[in-house]
Protein backbone atom coordinates (compact mmCIF):
# COMPACT_ATOMS: atom_id res chain seq x y z
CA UNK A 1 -40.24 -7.47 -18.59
CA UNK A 2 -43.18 -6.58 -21.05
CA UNK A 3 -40.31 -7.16 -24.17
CA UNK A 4 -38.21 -9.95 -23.04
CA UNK A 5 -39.75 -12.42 -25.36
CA UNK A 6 -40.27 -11.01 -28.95
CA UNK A 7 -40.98 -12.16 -32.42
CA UNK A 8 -38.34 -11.51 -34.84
CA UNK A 9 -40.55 -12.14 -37.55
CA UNK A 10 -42.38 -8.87 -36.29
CA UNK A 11 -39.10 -7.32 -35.04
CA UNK A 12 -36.46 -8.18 -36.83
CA UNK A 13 -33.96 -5.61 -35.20
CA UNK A 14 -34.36 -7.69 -32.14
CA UNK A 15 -32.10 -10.47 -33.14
CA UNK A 16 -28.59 -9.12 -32.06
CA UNK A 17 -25.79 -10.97 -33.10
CA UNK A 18 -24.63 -10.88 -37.03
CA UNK A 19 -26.16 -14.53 -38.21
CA UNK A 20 -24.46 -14.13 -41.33
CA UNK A 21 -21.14 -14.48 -39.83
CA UNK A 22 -20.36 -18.05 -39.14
CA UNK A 23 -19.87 -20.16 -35.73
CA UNK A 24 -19.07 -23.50 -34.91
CA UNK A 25 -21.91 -23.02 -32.35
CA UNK A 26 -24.46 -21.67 -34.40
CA UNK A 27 -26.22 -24.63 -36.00
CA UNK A 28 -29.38 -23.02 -36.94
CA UNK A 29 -30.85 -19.88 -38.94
CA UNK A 30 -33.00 -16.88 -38.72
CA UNK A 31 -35.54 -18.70 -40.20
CA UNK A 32 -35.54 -21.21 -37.18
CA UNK A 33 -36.05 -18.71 -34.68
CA UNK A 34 -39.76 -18.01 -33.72
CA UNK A 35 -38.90 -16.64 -30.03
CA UNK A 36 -35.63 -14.27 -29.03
CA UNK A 37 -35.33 -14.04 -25.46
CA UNK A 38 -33.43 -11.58 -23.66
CA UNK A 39 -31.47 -8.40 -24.70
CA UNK A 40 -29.68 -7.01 -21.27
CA UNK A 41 -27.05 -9.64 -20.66
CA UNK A 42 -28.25 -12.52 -22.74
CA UNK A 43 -29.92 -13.29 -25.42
CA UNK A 44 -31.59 -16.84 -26.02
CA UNK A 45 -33.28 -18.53 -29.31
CA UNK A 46 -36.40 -20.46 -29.44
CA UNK A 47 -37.58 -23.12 -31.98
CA UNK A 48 -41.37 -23.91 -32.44
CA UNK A 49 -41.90 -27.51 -33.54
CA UNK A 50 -45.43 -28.62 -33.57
CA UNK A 51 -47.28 -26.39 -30.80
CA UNK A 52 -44.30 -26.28 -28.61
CA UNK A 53 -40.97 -24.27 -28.32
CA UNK A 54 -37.39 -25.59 -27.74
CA UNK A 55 -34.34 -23.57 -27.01
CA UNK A 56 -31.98 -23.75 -29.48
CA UNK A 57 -28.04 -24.39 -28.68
CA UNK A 58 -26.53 -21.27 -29.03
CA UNK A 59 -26.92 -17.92 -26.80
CA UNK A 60 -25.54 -14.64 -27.31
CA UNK A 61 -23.19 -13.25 -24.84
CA UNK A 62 -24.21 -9.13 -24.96
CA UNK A 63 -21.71 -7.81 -22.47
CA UNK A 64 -19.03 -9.81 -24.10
CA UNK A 65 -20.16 -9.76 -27.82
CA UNK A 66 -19.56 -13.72 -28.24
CA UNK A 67 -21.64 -16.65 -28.90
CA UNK A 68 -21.62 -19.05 -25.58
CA UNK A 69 -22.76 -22.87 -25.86
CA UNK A 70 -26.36 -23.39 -24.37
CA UNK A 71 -27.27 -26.59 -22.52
CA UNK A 72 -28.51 -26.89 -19.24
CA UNK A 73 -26.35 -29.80 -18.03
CA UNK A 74 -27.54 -32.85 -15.93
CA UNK A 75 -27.11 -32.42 -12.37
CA UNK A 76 -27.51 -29.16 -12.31
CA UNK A 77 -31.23 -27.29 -12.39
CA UNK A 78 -33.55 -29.76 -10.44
CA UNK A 79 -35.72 -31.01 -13.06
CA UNK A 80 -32.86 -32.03 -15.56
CA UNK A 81 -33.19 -35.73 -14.08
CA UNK A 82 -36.80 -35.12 -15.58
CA UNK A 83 -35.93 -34.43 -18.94
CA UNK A 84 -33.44 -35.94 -21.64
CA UNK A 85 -30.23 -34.14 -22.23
CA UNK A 86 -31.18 -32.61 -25.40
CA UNK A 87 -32.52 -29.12 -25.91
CA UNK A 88 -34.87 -31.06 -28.71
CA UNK A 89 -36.58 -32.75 -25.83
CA UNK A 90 -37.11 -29.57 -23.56
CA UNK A 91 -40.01 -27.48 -24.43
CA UNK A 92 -40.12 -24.22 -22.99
CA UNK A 93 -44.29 -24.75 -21.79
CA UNK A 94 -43.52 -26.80 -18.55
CA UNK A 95 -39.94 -25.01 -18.11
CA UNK A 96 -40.53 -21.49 -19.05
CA UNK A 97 -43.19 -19.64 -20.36
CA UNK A 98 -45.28 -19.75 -17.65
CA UNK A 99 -43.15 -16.78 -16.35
CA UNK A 100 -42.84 -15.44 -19.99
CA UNK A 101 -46.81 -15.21 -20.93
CA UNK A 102 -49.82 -13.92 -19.23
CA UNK A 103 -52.13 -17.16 -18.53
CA UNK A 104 -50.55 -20.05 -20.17
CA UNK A 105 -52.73 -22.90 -20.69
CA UNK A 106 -50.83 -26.35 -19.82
CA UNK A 107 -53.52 -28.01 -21.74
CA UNK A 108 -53.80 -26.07 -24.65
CA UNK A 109 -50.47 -24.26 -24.52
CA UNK A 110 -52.00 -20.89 -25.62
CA UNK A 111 -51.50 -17.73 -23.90
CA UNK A 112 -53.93 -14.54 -23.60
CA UNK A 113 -50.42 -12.47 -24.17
CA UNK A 114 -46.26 -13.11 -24.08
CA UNK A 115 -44.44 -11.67 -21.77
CA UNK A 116 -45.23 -9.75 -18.29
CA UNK A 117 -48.76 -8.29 -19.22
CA UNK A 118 -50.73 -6.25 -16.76
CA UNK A 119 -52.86 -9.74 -15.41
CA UNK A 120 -49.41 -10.96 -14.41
CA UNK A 121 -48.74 -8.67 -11.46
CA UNK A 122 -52.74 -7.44 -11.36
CA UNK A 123 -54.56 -10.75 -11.60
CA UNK A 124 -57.64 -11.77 -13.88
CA UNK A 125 -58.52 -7.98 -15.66
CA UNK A 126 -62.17 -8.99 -17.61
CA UNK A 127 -64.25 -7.32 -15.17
CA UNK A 128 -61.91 -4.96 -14.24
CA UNK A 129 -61.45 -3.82 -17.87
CA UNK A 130 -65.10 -3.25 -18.45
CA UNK A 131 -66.05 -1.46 -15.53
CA UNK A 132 -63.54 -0.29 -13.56
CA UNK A 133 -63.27 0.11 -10.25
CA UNK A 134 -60.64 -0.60 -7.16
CA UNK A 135 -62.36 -3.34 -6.08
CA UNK A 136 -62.28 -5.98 -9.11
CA UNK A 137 -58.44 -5.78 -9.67
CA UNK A 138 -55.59 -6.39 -7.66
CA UNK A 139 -53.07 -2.98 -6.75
CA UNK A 140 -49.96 -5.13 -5.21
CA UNK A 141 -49.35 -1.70 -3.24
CA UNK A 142 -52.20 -2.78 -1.33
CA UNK A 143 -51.56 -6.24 -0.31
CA UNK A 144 -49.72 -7.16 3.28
CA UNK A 145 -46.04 -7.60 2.27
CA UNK A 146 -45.94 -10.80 2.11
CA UNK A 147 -48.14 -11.02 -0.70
CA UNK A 148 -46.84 -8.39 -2.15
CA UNK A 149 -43.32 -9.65 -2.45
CA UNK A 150 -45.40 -12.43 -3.88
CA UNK A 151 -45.70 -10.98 -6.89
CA UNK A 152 -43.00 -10.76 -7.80
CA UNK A 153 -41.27 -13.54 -6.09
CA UNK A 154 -43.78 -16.38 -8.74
CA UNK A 155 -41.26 -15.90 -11.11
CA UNK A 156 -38.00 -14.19 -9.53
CA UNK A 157 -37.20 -17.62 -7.37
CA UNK A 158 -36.08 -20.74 -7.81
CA UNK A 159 -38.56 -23.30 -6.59
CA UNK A 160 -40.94 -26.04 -7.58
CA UNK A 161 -44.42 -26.79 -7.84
CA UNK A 162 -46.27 -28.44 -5.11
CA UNK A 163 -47.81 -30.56 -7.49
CA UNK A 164 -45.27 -32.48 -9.80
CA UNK A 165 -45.43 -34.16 -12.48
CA UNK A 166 -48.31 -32.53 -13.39
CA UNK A 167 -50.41 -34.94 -16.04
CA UNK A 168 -47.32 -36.63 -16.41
CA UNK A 169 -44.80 -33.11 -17.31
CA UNK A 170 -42.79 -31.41 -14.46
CA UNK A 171 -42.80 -27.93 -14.03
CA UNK A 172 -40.63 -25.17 -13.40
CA UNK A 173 -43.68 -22.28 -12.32
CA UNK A 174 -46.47 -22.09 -10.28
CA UNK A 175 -49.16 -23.86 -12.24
CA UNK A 176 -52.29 -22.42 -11.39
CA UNK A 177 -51.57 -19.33 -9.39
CA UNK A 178 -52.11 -16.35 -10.40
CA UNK A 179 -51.96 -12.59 -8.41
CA UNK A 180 -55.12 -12.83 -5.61
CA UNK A 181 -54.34 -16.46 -4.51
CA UNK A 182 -52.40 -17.50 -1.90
CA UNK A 183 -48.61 -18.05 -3.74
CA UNK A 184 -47.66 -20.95 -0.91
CA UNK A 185 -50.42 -23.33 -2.06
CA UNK A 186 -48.95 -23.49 -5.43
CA UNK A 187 -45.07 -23.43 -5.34
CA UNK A 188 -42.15 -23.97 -2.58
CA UNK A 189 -39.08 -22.15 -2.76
CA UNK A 190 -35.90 -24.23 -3.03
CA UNK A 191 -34.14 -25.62 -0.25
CA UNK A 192 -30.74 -25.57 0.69
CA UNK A 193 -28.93 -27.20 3.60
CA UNK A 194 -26.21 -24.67 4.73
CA UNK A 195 -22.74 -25.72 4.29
CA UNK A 196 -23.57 -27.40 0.86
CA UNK A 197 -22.43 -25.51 -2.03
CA UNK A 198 -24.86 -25.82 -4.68
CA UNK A 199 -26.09 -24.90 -8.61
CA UNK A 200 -28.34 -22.81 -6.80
CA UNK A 201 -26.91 -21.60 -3.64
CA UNK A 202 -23.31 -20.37 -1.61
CA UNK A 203 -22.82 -22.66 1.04
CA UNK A 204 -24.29 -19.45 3.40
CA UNK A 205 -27.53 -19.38 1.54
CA UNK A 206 -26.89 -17.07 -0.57
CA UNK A 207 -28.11 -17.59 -4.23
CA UNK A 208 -25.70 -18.83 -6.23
CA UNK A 209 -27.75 -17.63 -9.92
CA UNK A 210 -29.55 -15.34 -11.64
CA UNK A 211 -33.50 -15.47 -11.00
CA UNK A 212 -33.44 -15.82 -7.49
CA UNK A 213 -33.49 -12.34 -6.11
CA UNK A 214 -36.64 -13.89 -4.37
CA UNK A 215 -34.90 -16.71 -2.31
CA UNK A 216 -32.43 -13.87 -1.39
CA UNK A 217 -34.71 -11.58 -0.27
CA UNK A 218 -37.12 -13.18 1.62
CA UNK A 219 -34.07 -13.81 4.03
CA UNK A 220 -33.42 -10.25 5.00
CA UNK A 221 -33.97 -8.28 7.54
CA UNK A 222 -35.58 -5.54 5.41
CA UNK A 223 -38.38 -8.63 4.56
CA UNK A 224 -39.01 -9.23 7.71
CA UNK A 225 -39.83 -5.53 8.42
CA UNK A 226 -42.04 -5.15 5.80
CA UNK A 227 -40.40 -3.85 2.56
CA UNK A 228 -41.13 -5.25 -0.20
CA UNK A 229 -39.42 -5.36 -4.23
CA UNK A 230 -41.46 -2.54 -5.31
CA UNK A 231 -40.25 -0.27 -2.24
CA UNK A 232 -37.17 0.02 -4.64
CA UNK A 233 -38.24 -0.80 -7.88
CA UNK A 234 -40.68 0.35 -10.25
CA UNK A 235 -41.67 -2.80 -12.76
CA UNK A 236 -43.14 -0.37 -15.47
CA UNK A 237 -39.97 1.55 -15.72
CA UNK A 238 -38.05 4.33 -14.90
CA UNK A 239 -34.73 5.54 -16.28
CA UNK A 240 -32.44 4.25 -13.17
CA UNK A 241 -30.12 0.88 -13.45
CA UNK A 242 -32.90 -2.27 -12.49
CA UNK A 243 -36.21 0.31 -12.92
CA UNK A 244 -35.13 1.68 -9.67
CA UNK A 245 -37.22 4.38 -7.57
CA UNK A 246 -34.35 6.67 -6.87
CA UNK A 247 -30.34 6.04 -8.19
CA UNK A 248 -29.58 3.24 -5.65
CA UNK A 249 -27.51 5.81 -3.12
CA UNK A 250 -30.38 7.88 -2.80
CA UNK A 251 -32.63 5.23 -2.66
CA UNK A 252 -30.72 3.34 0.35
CA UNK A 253 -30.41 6.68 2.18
CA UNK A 254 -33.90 7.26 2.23
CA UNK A 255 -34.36 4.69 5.83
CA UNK A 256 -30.74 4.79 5.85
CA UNK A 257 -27.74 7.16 7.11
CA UNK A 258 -25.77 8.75 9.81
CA UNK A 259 -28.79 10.33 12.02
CA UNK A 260 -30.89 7.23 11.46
CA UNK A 261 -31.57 4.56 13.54
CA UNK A 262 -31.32 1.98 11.00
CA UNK A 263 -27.50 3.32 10.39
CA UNK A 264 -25.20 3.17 9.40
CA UNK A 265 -23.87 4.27 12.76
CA UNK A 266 -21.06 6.80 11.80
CA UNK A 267 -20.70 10.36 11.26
CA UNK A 268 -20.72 10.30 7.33
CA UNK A 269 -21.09 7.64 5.01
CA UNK A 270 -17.60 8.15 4.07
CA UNK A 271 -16.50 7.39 7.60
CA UNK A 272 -19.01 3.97 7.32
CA UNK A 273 -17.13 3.13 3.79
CA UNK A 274 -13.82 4.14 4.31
CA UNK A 275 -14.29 5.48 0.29
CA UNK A 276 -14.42 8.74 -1.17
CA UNK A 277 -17.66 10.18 -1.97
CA UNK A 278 -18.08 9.71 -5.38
CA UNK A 279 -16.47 6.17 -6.05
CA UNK A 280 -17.96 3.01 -6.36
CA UNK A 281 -16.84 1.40 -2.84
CA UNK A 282 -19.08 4.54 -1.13
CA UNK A 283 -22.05 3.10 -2.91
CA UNK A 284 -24.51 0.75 -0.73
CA UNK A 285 -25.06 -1.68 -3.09
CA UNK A 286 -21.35 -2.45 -4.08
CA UNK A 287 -20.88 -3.76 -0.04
CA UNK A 288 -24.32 -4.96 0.73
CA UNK A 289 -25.83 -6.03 -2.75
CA UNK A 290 -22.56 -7.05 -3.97
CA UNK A 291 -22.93 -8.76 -8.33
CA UNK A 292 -22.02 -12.68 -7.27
CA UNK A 293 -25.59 -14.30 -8.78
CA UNK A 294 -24.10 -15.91 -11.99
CA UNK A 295 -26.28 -14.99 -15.45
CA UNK A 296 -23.98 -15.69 -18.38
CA UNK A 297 -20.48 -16.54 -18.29
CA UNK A 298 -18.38 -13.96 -15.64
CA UNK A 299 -21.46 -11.50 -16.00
CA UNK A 300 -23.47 -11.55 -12.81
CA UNK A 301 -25.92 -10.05 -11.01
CA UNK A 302 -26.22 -8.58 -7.71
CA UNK A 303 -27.29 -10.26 -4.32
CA UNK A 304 -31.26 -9.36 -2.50
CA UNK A 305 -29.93 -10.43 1.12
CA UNK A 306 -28.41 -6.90 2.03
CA UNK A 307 -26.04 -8.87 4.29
CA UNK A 308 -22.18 -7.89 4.49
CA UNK A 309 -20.27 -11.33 3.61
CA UNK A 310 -17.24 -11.12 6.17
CA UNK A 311 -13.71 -12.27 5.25
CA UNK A 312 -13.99 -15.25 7.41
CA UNK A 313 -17.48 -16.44 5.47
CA UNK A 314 -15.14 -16.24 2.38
CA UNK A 315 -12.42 -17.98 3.87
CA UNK A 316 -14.87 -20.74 5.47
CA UNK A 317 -17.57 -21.04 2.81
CA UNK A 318 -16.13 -19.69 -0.43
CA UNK A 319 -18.76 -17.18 -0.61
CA UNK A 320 -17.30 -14.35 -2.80
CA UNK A 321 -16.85 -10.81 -0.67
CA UNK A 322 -17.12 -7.85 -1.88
CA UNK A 323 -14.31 -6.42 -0.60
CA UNK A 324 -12.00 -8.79 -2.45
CA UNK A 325 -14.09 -8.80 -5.72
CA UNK A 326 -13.03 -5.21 -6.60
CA UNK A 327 -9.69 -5.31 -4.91
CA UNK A 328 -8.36 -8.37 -6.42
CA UNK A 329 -4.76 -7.38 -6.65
CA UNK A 330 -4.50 -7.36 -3.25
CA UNK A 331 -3.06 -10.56 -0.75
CA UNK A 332 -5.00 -13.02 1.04
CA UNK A 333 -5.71 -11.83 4.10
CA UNK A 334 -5.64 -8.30 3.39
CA UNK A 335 -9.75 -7.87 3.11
CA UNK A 336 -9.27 -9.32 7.18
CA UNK A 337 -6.57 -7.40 8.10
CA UNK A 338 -7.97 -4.07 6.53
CA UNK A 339 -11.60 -4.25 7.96
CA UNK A 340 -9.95 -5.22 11.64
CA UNK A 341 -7.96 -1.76 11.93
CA UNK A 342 -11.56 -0.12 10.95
CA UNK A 343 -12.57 1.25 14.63
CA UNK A 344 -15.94 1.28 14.04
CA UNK A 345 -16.52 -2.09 13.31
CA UNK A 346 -16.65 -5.04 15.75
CA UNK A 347 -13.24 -7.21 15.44
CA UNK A 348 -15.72 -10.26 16.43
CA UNK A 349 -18.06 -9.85 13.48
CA UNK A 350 -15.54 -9.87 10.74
CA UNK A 351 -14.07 -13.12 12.48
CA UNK A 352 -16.86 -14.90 12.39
């Protein structure tokens, strides 16, 4: 989070794609860019005209090495009716880069820092910096839960401010909050009316995109017992998949497994999974954080709700399940069928 926006003017080696090579899609040159977004699954490019930034209409596809059209189309994101069509008329300050920058000033549109610096999960640092102590900074690790999830959840969500427009500009952030106020006085997650298939949301509730690992979790049961994101995760790195505390089997099987009361209730994982140790159906995550949250293209990312999605929610609600999204050469039906003859499992639960 402390590179995703970079200067390729300072780092040139950031830019990924060939620019020499030509595309249809690629309208502009390495000259134009003054911001490159992204480098895991996506990689964005940013125009500055005057003292703003506008995304340019071309991303770069990493996983599948291909240039991908980039237009946020009407109808889709919330504040499109807000805006006109073209990417010309978008600038990143009310849509983006209050996530991207460390204290950026909707007035001035300057920023102490880009990206996620150390006041953007610690709150205001001045004081802190000159004379340090525990008492003049914010440690998320000691806030209740909720506002600890906070944290994290200002950016990781999709929502809107409680205040919009905003002198006459809509935003897509939490204007004014920062880590130490109350996150619920400044932005409202968005809503979603279950049965309703949405740019944003499975007709369950389940997110529907990237960025909302937030709106997921705050759902769970695990939320409402007091874990929070960095109970897995470790925002200033480690060298597991999503800055993980642990790989994710160890990690899950830490309050989870055979002799504990959270379960799962079976003799072995194995016997939960009904998949060798070793292969990707016995991991947690591939049943209970299963990658259905769209990012780019067929690339997505993995669901915060830790909920199993039964066949019938599939069948029902179009939700994708996990089962089916790894054994897609099988018939319809099958995922049903299969989980049914599992004796361990209630008959009633995967029907409904």
């Amino acid at each position: 989070m402390a590179n995703v926006v970079t200067d390729p003017r300072v780092h040139p080696e950031a830019i990924l794609p060939d620019l020499t090579k030509a595309n249809p899609l690629v309208t502009f040159k390495k000259e134009d860019i003054a911001f490159v977004y992204g480098s895991k699954w996506k990689q964005r490019y940013f125009q500055k005209v005057g003292d703003d930034y506008f995304p340019l209409g071309a991303q770069w596809d990493v996983t599948h090495q291909v240039w991908r059209a980039y237009n946020v189309a009407r109808g889709t994101d919330w504040w499109t009716a807000f805006y006109p069509p073209e990417n010309s008329q978008r600038p990143t300050g009310p849509l983006c880069d209050g996530c991207h920058s460390v204290n950026y000033d909707i007035r001035t549109k300057a920023v102490t820092e880009w990206n996620v610096g150390c006041e953007k999960c610690h709150g205001p640092g001045a004081e802190h910096a000159s004379r340090p102590s525990r008492v003049n900074i914010v440690n998320p690790a000691r806030l209740d839960p909720i506002r600890a999830s906070d944290v994290c959840i200002q950016c990781h969500t999709q929502g809107r401010t409680l205040q919009n427009p905003i002198e006459g500009k809509y935003y897509d952030w939490p204007v004014g909050f920062h880590v130490g106020l109350d996150l619920k006085n400044y932005w409202r997650l968005e809503e979603h009316k279950l049965g309703e298939q949405t740019f944003t949301h499975y007709a369950d509730g389940t997110a529907h995109k990237n960025r909302m690992q937030g709106n997921d979790f705050v759902t769970s049961v695990m939320y409402t017992h007091g874990v929070t994101c960095f109970s897995c995760h470790d925002v200033h790195g480690t060298a597991n998949d999503a800055d993980l505390l642990k790989p994710a089997n160890v990690l899950c099987l830490d309050c989870h497994g055979p002799r504990s009361p959270n379960g799962p209730h079976s003799n072995t994982i194995e016997e939960h999974t009904h998949h060798k140790a070793g292969s990707p159906g016995n991991e947690c995550v591939a049943c209970h954080m299963p990658r259905i949250e769209q990012t780019i293209a067929d690339v997505n990312v993995r669901s915060h709700t830790f909920r199993f999605i039964t066949p019938a929610e599939t069948e029902m609600l179009k939700v994708p399940n996990p089962c089916a999204g790894c054994h897609a050469d099988k018939p319809a039906g099958w995922v049903r069928q299969t989980l049914e003859s599992w004796p361990q499992f209630s008959p009633w639960r995967m029907g409904n």
